[in-house]
Structures are given as structure tokens and as C-alpha cells.
N, C-alpha and C. Protein backbone atom coordinates (compact mmCIF):
# COMPACT_ATOMS: atom_id res chain seq x y z
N UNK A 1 -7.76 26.44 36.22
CA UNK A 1 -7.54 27.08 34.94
C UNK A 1 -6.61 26.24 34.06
N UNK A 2 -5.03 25.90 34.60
CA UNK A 2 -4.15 24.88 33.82
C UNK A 2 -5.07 23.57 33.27
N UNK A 3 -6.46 23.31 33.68
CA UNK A 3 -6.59 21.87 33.38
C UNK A 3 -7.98 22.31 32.71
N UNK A 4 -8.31 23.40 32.56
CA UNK A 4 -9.04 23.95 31.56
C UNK A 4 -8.43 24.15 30.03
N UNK A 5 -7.27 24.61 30.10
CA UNK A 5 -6.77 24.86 29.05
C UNK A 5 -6.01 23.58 28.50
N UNK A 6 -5.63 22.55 29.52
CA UNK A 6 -4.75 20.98 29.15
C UNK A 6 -6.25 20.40 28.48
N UNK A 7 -7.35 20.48 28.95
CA UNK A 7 -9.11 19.93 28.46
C UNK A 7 -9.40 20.44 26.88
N UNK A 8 -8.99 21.82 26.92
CA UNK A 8 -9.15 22.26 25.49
C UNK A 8 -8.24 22.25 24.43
N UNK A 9 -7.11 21.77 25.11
CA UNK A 9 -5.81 21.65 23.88
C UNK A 9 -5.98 20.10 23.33
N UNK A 10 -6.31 19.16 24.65
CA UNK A 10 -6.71 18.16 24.25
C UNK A 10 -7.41 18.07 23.08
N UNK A 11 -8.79 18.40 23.62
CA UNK A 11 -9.64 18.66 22.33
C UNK A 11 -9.64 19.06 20.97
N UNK A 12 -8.86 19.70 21.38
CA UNK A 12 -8.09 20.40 19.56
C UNK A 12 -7.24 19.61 18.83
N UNK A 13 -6.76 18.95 19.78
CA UNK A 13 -5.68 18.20 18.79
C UNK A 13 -6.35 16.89 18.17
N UNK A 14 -7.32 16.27 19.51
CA UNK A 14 -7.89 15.14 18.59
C UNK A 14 -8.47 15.41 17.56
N UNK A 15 -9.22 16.71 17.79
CA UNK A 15 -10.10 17.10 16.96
C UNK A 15 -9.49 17.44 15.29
N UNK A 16 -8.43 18.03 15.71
CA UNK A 16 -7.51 17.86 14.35
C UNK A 16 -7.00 16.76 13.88
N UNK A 17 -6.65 15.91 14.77
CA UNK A 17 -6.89 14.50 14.07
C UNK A 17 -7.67 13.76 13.46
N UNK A 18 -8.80 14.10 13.82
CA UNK A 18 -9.43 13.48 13.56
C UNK A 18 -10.15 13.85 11.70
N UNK A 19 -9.98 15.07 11.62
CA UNK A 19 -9.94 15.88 10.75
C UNK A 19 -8.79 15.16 9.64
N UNK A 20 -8.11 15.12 10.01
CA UNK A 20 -6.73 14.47 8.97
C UNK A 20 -7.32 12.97 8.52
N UNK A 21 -7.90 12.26 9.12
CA UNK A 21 -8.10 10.71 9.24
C UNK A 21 -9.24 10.85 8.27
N UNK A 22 -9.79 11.73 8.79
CA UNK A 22 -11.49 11.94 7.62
C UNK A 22 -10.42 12.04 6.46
N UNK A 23 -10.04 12.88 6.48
CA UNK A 23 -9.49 13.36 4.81
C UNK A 23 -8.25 12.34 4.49
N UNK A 24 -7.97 10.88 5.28
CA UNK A 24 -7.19 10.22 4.71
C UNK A 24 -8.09 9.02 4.45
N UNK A 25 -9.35 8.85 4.81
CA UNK A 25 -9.84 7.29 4.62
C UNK A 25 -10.21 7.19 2.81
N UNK A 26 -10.18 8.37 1.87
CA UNK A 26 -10.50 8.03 0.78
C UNK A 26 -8.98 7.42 0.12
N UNK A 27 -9.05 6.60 -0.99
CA UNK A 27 -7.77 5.87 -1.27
C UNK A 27 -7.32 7.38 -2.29
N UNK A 28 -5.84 7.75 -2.05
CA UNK A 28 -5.09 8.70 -2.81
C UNK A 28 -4.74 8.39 -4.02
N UNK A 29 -4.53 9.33 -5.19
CA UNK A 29 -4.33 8.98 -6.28
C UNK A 29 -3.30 8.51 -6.57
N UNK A 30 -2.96 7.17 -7.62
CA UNK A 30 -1.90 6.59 -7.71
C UNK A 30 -0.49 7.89 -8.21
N UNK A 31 0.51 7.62 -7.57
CA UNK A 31 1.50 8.45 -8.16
C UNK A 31 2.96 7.84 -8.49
N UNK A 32 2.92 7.47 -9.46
CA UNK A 32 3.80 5.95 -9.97
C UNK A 32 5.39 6.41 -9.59
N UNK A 33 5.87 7.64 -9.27
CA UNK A 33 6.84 8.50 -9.26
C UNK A 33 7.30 9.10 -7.88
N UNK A 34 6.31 9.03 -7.08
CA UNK A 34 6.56 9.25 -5.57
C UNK A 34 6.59 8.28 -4.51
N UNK A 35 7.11 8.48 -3.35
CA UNK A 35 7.66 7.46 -2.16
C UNK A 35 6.52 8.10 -1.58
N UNK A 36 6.09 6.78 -0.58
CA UNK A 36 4.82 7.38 0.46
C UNK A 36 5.45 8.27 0.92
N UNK A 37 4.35 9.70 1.69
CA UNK A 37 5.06 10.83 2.65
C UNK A 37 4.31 10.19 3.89
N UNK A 38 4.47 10.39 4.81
CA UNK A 38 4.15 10.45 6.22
C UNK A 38 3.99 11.97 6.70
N UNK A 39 2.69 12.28 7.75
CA UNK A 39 2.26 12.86 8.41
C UNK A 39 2.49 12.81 9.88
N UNK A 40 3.23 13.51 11.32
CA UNK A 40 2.88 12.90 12.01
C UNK A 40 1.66 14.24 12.92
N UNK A 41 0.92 13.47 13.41
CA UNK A 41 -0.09 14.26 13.96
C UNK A 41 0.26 14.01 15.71
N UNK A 42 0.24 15.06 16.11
CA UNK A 42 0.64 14.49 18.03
C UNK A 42 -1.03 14.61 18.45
N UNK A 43 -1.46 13.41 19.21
CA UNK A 43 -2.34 13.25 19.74
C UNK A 43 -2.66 13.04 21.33
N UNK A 44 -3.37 13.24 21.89
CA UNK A 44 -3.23 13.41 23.38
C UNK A 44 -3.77 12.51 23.88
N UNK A 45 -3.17 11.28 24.68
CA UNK A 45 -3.77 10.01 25.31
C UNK A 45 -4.15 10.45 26.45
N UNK A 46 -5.60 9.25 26.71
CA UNK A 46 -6.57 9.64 27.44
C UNK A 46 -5.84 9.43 28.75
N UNK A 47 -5.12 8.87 29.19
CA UNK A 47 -4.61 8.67 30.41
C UNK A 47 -4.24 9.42 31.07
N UNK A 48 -2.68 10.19 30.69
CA UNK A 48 -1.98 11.18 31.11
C UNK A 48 -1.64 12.70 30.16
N UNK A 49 -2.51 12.49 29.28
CA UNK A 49 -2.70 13.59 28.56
C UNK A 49 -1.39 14.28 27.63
N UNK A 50 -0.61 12.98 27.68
CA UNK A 50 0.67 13.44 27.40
C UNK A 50 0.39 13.25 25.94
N UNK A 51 1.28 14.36 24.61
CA UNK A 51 0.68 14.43 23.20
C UNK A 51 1.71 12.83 22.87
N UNK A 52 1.45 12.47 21.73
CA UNK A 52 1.97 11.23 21.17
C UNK A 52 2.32 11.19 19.71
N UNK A 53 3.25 11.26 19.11
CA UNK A 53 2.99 11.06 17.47
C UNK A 53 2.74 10.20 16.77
N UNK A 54 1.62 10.55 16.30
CA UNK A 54 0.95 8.92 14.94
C UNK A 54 1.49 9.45 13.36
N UNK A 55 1.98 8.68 12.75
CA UNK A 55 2.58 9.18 11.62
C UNK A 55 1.26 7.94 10.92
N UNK A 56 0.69 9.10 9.68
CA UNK A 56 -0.66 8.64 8.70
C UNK A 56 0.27 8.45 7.39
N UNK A 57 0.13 7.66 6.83
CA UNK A 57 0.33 7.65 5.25
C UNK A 57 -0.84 8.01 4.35
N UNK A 58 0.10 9.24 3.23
CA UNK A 58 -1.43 9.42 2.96
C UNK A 58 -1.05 8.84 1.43
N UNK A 59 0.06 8.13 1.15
CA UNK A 59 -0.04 7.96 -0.76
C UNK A 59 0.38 5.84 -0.59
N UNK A 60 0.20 5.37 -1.98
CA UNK A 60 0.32 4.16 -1.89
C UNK A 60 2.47 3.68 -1.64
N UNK A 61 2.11 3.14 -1.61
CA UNK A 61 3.95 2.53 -2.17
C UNK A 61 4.25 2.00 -3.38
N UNK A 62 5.46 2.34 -3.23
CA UNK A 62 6.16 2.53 -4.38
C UNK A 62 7.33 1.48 -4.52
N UNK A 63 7.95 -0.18 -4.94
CA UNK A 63 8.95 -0.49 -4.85
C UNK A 63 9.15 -0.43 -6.34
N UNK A 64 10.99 -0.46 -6.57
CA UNK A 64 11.47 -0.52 -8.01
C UNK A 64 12.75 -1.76 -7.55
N UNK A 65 12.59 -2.19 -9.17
CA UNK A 65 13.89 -2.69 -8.85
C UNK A 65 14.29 -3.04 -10.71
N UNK A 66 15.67 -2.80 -10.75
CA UNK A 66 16.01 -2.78 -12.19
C UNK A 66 16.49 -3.99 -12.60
N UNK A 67 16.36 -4.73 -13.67
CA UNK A 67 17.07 -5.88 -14.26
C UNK A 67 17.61 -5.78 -15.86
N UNK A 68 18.15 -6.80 -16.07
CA UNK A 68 19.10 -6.49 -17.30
C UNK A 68 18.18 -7.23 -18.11
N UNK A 69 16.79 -6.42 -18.65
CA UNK A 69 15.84 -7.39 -20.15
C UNK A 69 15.49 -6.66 -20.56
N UNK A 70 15.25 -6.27 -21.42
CA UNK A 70 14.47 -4.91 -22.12
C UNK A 70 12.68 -5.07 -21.23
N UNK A 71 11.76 -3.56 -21.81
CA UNK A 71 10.79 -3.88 -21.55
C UNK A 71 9.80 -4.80 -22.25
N UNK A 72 10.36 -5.12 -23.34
CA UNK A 72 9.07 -6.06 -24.34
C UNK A 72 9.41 -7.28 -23.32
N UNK A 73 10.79 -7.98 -22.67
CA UNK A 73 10.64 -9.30 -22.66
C UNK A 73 10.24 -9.34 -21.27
N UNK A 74 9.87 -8.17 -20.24
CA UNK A 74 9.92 -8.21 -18.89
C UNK A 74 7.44 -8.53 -19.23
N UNK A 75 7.85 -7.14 -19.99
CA UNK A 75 6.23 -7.25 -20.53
C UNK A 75 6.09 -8.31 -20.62
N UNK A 76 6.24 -9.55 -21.24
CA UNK A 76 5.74 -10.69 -22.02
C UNK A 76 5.72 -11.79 -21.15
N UNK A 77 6.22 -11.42 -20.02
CA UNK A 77 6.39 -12.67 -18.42
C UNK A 77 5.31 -11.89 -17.44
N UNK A 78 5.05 -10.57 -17.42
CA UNK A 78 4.03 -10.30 -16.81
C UNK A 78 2.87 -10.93 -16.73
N UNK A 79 2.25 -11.47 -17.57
CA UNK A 79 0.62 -11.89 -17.45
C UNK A 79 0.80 -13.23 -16.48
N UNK A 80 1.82 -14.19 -16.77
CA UNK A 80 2.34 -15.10 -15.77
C UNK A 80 2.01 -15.02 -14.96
N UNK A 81 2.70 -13.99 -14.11
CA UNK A 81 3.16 -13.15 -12.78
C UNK A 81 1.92 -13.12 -12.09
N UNK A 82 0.99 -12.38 -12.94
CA UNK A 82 0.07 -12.23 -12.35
C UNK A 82 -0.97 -13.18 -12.29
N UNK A 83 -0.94 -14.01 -13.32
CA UNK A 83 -1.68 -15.24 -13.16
C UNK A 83 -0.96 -16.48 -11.77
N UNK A 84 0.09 -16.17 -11.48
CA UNK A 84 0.62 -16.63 -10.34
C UNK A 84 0.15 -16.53 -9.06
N UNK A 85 0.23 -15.20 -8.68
CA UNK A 85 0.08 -14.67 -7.75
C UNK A 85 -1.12 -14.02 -7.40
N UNK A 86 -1.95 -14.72 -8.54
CA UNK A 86 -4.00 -14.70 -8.11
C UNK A 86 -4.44 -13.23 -8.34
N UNK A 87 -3.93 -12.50 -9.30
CA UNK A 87 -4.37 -11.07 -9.29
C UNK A 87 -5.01 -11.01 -10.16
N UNK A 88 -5.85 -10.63 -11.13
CA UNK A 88 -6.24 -10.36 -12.16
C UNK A 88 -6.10 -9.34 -12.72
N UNK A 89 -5.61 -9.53 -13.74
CA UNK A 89 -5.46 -7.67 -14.53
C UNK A 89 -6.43 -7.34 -15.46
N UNK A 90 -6.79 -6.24 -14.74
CA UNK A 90 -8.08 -5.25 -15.71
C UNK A 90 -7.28 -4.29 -15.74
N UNK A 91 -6.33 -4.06 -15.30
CA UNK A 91 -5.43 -2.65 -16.45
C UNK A 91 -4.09 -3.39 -17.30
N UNK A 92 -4.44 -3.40 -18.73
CA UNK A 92 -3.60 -3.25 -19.40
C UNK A 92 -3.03 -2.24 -20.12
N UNK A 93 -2.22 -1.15 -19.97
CA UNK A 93 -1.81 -0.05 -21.12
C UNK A 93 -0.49 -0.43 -21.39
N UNK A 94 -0.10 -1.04 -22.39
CA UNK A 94 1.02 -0.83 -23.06
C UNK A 94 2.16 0.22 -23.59
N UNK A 95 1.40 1.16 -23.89
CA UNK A 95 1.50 2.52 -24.18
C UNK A 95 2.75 3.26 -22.80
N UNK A 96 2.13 3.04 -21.88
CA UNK A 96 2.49 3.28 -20.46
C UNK A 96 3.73 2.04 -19.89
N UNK A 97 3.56 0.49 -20.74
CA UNK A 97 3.87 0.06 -19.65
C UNK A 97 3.86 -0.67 -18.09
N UNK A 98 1.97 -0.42 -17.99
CA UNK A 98 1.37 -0.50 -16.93
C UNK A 98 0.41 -1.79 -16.76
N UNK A 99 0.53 -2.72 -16.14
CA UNK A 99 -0.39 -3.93 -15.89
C UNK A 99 -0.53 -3.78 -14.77
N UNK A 100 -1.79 -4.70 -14.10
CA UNK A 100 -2.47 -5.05 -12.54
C UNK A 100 -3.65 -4.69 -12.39
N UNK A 101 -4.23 -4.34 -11.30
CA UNK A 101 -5.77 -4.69 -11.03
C UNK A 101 -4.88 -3.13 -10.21
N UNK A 102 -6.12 -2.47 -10.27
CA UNK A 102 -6.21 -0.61 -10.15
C UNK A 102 -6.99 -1.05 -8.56
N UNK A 103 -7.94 -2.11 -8.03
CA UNK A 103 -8.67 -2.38 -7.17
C UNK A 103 -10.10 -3.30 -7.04
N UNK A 104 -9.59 -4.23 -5.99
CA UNK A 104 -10.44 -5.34 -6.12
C UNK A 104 -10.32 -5.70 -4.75
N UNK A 105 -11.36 -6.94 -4.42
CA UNK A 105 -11.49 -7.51 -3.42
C UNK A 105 -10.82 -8.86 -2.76
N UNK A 106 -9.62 -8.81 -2.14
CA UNK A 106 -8.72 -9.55 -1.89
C UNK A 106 -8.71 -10.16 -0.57
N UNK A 107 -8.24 -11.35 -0.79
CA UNK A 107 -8.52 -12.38 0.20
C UNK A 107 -6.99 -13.23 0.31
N UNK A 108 -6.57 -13.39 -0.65
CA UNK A 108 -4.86 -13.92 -0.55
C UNK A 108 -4.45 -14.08 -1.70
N UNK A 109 -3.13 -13.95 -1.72
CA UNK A 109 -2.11 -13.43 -2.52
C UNK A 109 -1.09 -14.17 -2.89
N UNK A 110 -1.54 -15.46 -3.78
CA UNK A 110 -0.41 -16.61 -4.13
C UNK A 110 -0.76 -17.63 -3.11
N UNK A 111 -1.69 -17.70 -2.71
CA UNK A 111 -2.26 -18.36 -1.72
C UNK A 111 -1.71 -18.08 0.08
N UNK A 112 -1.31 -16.91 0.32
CA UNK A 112 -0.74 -16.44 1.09
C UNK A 112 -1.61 -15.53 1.59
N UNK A 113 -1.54 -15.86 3.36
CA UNK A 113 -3.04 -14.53 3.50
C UNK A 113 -2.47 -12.80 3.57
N UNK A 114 -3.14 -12.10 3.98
CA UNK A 114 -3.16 -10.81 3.27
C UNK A 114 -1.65 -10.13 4.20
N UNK A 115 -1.89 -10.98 4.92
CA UNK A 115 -0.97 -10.31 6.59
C UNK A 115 0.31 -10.76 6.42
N UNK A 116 0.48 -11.01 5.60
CA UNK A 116 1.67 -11.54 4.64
C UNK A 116 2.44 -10.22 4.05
N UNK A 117 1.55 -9.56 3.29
CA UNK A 117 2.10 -8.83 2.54
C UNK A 117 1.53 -7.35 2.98
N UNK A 118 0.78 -6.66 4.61
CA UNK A 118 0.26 -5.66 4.54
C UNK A 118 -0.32 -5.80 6.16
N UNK A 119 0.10 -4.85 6.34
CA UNK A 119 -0.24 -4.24 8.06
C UNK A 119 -1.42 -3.17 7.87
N UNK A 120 -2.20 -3.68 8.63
CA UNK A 120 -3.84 -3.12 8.74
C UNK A 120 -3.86 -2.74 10.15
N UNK A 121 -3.26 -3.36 10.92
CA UNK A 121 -3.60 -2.69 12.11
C UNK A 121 -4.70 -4.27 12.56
N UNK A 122 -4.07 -4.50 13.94
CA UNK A 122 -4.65 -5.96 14.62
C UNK A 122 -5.41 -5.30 15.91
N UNK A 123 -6.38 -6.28 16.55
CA UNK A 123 -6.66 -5.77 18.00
C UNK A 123 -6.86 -7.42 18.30
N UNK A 124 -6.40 -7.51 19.74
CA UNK A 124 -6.19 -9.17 20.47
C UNK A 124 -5.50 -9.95 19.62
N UNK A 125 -4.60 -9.82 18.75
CA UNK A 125 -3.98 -10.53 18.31
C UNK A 125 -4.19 -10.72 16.74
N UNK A 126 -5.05 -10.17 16.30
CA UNK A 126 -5.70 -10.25 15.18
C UNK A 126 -5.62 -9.50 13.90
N UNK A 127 -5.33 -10.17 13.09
CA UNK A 127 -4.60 -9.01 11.82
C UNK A 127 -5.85 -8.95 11.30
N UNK A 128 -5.86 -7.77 11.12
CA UNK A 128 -7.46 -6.92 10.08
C UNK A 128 -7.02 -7.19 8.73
N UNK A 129 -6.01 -7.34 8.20
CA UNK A 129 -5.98 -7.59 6.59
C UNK A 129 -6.38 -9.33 6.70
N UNK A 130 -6.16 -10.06 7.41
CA UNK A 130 -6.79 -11.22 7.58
C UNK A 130 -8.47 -11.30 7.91
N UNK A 131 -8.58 -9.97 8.98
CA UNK A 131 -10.38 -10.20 8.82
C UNK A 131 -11.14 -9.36 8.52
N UNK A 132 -10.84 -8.30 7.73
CA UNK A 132 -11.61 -7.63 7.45
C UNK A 132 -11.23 -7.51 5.87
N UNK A 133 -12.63 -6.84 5.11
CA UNK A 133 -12.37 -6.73 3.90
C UNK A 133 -11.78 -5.74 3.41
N UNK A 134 -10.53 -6.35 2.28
CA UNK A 134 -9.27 -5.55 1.82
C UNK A 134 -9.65 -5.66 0.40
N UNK A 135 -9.76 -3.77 0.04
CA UNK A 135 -9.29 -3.65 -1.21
C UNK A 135 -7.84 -3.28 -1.31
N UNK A 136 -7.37 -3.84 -2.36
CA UNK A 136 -5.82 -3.94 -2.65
C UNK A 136 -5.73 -3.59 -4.00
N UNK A 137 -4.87 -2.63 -4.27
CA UNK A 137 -4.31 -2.06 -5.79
C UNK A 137 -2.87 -2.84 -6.05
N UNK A 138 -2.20 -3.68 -7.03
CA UNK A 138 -1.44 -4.11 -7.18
C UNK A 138 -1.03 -3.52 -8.74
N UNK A 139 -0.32 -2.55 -9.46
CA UNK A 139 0.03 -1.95 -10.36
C UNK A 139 1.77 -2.20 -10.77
N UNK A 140 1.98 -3.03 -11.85
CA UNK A 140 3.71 -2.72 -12.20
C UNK A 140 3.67 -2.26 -13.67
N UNK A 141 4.67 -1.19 -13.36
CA UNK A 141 4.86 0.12 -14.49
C UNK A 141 6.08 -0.73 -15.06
N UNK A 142 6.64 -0.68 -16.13
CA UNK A 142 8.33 -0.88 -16.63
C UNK A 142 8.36 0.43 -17.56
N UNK A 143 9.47 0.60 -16.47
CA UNK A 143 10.69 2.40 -17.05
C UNK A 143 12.02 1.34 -17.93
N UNK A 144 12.51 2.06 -18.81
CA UNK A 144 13.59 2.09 -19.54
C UNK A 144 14.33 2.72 -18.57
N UNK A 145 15.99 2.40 -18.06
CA UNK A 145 16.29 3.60 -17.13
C UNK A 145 17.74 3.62 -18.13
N UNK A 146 18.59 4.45 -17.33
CA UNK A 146 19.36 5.33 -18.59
C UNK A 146 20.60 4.50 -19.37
N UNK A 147 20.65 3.19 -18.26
CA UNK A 147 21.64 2.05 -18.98
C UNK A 147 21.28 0.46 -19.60
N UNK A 148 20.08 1.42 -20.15
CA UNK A 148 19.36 -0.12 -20.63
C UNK A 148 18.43 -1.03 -19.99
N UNK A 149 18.79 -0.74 -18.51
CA UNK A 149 18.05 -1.58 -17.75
C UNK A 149 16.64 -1.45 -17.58
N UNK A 150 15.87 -2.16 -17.30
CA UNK A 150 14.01 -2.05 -17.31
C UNK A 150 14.24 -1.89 -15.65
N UNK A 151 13.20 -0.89 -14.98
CA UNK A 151 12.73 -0.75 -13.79
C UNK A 151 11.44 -1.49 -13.99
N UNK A 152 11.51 -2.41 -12.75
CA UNK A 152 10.12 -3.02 -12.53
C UNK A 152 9.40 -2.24 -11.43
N UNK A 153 8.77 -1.38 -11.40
CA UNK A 153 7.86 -0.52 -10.72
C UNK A 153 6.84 -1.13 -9.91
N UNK A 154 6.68 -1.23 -8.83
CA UNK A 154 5.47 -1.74 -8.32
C UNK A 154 4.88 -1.39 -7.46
N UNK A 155 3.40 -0.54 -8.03
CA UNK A 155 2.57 0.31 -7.11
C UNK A 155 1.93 -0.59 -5.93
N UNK A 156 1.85 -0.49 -5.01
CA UNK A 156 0.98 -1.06 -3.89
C UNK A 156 0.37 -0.60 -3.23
N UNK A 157 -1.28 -0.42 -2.81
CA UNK A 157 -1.77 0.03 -2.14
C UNK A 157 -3.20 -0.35 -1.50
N UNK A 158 -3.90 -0.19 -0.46
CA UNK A 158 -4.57 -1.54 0.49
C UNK A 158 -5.34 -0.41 1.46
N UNK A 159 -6.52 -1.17 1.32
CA UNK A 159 -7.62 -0.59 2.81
C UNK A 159 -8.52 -1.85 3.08
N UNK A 160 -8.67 -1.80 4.26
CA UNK A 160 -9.31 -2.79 5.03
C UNK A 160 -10.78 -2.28 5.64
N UNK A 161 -11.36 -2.86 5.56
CA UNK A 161 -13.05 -2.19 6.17
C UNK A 161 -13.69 -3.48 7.03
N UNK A 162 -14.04 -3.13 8.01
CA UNK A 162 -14.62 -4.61 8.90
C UNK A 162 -16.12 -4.49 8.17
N UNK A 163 -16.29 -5.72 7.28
CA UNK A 163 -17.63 -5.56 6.85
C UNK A 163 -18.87 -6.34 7.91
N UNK A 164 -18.49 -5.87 9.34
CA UNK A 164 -19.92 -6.38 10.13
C UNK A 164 -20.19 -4.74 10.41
N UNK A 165 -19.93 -3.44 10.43
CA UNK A 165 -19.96 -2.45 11.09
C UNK A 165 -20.08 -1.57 9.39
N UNK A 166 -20.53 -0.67 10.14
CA UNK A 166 -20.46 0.75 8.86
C UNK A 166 -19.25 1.61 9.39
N UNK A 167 -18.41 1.19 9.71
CA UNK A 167 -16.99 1.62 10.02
C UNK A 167 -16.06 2.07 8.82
N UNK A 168 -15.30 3.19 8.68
CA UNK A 168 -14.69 3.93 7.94
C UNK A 168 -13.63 2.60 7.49
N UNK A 169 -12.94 2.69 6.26
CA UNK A 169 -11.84 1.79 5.84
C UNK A 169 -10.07 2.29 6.82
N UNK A 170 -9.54 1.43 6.79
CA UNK A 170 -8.43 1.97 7.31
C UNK A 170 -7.38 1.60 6.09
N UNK A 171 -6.63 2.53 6.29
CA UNK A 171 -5.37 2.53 5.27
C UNK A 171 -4.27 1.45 5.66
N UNK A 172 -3.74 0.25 4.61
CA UNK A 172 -3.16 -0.51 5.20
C UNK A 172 -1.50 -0.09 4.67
N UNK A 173 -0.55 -0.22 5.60
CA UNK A 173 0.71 -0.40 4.81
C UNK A 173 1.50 -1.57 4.39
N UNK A 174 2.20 -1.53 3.44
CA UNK A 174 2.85 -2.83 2.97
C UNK A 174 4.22 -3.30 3.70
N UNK A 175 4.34 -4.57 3.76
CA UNK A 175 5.57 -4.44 4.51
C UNK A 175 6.67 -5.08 2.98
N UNK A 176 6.73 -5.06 1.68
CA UNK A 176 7.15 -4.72 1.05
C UNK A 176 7.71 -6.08 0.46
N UNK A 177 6.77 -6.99 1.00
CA UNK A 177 7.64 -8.23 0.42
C UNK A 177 6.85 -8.87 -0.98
N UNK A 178 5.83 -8.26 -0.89
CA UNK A 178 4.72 -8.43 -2.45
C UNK A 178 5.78 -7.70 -3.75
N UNK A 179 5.76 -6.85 -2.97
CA UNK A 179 6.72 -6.11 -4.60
C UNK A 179 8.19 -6.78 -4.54
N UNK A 180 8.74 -7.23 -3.56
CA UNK A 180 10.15 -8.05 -3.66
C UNK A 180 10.03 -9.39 -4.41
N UNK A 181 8.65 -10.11 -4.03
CA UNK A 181 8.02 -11.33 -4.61
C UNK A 181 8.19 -11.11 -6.27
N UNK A 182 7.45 -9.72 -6.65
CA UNK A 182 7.55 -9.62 -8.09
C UNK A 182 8.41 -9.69 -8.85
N UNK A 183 9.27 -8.54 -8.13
CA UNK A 183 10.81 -8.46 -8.87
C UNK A 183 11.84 -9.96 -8.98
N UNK A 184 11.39 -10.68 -8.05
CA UNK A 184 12.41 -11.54 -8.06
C UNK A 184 11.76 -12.40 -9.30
N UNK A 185 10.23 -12.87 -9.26
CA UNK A 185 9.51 -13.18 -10.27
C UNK A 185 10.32 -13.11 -11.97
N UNK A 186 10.11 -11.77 -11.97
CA UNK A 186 10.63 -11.33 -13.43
C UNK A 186 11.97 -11.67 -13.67
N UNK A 187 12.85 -11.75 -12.48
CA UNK A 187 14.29 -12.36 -12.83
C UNK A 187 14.29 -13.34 -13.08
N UNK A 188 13.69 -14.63 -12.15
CA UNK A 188 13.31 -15.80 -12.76
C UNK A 188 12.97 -16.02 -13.63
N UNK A 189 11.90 -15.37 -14.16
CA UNK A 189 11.10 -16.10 -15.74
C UNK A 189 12.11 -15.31 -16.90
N UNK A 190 12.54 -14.25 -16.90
CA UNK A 190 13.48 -13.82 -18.08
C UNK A 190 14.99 -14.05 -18.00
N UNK A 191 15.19 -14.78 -16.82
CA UNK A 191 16.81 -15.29 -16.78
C UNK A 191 17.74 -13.44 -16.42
N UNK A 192 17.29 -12.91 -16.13
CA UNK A 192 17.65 -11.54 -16.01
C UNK A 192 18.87 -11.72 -14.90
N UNK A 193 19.67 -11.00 -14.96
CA UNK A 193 20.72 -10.33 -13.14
C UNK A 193 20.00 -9.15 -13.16
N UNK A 194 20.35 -8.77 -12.11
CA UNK A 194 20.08 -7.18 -11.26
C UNK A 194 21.44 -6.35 -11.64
């Protein structure tokens, strides 16, 4: 009976996992204002049946960092930036503040491969943002913040899909040095301090 009911709890939980993963493989809406949340889901390994916690991200990232230039002159080094660092921008709103590529098909990043800037998840040694195909959102907002200073905002967000398989995309996380790359960027080209 105990290993009837350890068989069906099992089941439930993957099964609810698995449930969460469905409803995380679509990419989440950008939210220029929030820190990723984490999920953790306890899952039950096949071995010893013992539950485990996987923490899912379900929103993109978010880095800021403030410098001393207004936003027109941080704006006006942007297209640079991004002509630097191989991105192309199809979002321009001014209005907003907002430049970068919303999503595209990425292969490296300043000539830097992807595993550089984003954890996909490897098997034998092998980084999936290196072999599998990554769409990548690269978005920087500039805020006015309350002492003059411009926030350089920088949305990041990444899925990887092995394009030999009809396999679901996986959600990649950043390890945060793309948006550190930027910020330092904009200090350089506008002579800015922090």
C-alpha cells in the first residue's frame, strides 16, 4: 500500500511539473519593471524517489545601472552599442526610451559565443546556447531617476531549441555579464561616472 501511494504521489508531482514547464516554454511578456520570480516545483527522482526542488524562471531579466548623462546623450551612443555588439535594432521608440531587437536568431554576441552570456542547460559537457538554436531578446530602456541620473535598463531574455528534434524550447538564464558589458559601454562612450 505505502509504495502505492509513494507510485501515485510520484506521479502527481511530475505530472504537475510537467504542467508548469508546458506553461513556461512560451517566452513571457517583457516587464521592463520587474526582477525575474522563480518557481520552485519539488520533483521526485527516479532513483530513490526522494522530492527535489527545480526552481523555473518564468520572466526575462532585468539589469540597471545609473550614470551621470542625461538620456538624449546616453540615447545618441546607443546605436554604437549595438552596432558593436552584433545586435540589430528593430525596436526603436524614443517616446519610451527603448532600443534592441524584441527577438532574433543568435549565434554570438560581440563575437563571443552565446555561453558567454546565458545558461541553457549542457548535457556531456556541452552548452546548448552554443548548440542549439537561441532566440535572444536584448532591450535597453533609459529612466530619468530622481537625481538626474539616466538608468540604463537592460532587458534580457533567451530560449534555446535543438533544431535536429521537434523538441520544446528551453528557457535560458543570463549570467548577467551582457547587461554589465552594456552599462560599462555607455560609460565609456559618454565619459559618464556611476
Amino acid at each position: 500500500m505505502r509504495r502505492d501511494v509513494s507510485r501515485i504521489r510520484a506521479t502527481l508531482l511530475a505530472s504537475a511539473a510537467l504542467s508548469l514547464l508546458t506553461g513556461c516554454l512560451s517566452p513571457p511578456p517583457q516587464s521592463a519593471g520587474n526582477t525575474p520570480t522563480l518557481t520552485t516545483v519539488f520533483v521526485a527522482t527516479s532513483v530513490d524517489r526522494t522530492p527535489r526542488g527545480v526552481d523555473l524562471r518564468h520572466q526575462s531579466t532585468v539589469g540597471e545601472r545609473a550614470v551621470t548623462a542625461s538620456v538624449s546623450q546616453v540615447w545618441g551612443v546607443l546605436p554604437g552599442i549595438f552596432e558593436q555588439l552584433e545586435i540589430e535594432t528593430t525596436t526603436v521608440d524614443p517616446s519610451q526610451g527603448l532600443m534592441g531587437n524584441a527577438g532574433y536568431t543568435a549565434r554570438r554576441v560581440e563575437g563571443r559565443r552565446l555561453s558567454d552570456y546565458l545558461d541553457c542547460g549542457r548535457s556531456f559537457g556541452r552548452e546548448y546556447a552554443d548548440q542549439y538554436a537561441v532566440t535572444l531578446t536584448v532591450l535597453v530602456q533609459l529612466v530619468t531617476a530622481a537625481d538626474g541620473r539616466t538608468v540604463v535598463r537592460t532587458i534580457m531574455d533567451g530560449y534555446a531549441r535543438d533544431p535536429s528534434t521537434s523538441s520544446s524550447s528551453v528557457h535560458c538564464i543570463t549570467w548577467g555579464s551582457l547587461e554589465r558589458r552594456i552599462g560599462d559601454l555607455v560609460v565609456e562612450r559618454v565619459g559618464a561616472t556611476e
